[in-house]
C-alpha atoms as a PDB file:
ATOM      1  CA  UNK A   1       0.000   0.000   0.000  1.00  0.00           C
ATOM      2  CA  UNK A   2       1.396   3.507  -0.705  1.00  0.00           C
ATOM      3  CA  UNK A   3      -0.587   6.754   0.591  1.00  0.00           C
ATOM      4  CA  UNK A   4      -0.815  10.108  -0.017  1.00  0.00           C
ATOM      5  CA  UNK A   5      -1.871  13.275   2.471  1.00  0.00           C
ATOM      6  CA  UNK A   6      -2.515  17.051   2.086  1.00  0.00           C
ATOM      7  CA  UNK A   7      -3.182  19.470   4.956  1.00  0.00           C
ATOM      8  CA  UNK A   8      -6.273  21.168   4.476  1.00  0.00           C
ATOM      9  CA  UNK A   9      -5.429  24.895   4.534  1.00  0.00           C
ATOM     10  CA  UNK A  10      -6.737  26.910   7.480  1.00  0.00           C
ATOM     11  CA  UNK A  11      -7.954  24.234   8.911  1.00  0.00           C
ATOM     12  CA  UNK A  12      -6.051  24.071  12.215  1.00  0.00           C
ATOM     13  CA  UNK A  13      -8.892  25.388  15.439  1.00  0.00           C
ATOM     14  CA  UNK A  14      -8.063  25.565  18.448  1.00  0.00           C
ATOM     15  CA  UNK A  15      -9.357  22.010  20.107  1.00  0.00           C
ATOM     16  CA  UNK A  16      -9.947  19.734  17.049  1.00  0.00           C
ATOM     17  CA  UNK A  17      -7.063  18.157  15.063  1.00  0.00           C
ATOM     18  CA  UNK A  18      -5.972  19.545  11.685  1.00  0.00           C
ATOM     19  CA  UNK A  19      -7.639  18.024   8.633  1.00  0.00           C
ATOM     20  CA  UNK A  20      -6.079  16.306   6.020  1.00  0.00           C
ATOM     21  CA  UNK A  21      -7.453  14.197   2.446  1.00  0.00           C
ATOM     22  CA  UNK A  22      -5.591  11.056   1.757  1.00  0.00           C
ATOM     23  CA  UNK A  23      -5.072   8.904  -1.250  1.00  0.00           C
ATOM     24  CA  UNK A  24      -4.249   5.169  -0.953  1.00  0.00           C
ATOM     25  CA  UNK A  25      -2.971   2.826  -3.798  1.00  0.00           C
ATOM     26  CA  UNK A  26      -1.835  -0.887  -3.951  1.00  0.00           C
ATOM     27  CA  UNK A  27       1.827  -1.137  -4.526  1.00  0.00           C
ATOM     28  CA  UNK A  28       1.246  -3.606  -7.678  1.00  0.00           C
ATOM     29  CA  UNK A  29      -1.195  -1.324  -9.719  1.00  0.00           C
ATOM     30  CA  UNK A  30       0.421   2.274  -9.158  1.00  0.00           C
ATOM     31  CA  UNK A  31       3.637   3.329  -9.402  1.00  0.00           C
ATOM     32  CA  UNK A  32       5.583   5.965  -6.859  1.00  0.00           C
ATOM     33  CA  UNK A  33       5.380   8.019  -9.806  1.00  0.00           C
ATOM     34  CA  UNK A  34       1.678   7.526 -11.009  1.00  0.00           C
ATOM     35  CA  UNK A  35       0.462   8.362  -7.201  1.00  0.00           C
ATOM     36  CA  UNK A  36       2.671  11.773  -7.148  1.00  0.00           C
ATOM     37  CA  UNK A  37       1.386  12.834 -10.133  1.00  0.00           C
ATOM     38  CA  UNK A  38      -2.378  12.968  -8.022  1.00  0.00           C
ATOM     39  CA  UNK A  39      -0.809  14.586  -5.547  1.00  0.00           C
ATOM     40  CA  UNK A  40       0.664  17.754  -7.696  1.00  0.00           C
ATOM     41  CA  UNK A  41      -2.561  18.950  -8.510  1.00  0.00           C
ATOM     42  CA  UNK A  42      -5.941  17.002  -7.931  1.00  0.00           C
ATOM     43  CA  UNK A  43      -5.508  16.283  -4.237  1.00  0.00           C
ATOM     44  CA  UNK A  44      -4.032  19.824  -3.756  1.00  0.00           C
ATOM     45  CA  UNK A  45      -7.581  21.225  -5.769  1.00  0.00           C
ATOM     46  CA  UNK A  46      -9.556  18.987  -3.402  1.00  0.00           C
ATOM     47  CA  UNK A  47      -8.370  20.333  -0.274  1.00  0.00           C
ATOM     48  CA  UNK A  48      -8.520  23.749  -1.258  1.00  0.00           C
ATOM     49  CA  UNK A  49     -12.028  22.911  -2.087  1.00  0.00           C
ATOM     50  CA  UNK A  50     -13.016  21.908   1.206  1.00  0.00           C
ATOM     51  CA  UNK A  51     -10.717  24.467   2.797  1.00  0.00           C
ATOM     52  CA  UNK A  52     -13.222  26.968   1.077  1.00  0.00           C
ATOM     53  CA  UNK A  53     -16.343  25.116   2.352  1.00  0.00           C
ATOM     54  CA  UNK A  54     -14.887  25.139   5.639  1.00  0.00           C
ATOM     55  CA  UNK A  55     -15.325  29.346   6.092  1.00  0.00           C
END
């Protein structure tokens, strides 16, 4: 298994834990390479999308 996470931005209150979106892959069907390439820009849009639901 190989995984993923992005803070979500802004999302750091006093009294609850930080959040965070995580992808998970098996090993045998995604590269090292294939999984970074989801976390330059679609799981960096998706937290900043629910960074912005979160004001």
């Amino acid at each position: 298994m190989r995984s993923l996470a992005v803070a979500v931005p802004g999302s750091e209150t006093p009294g609850r834990p930080p959040l965070a979106v995580s992808l998970g892959a098996t090993v045998i069907l995604t590269s090292r390479d294939e999984l970074i390439t989801h976390l330059n820009a679609p799981l960096h849009t998706c937290a900043q999308d629910i960074a912005a639901r979160l004001v």
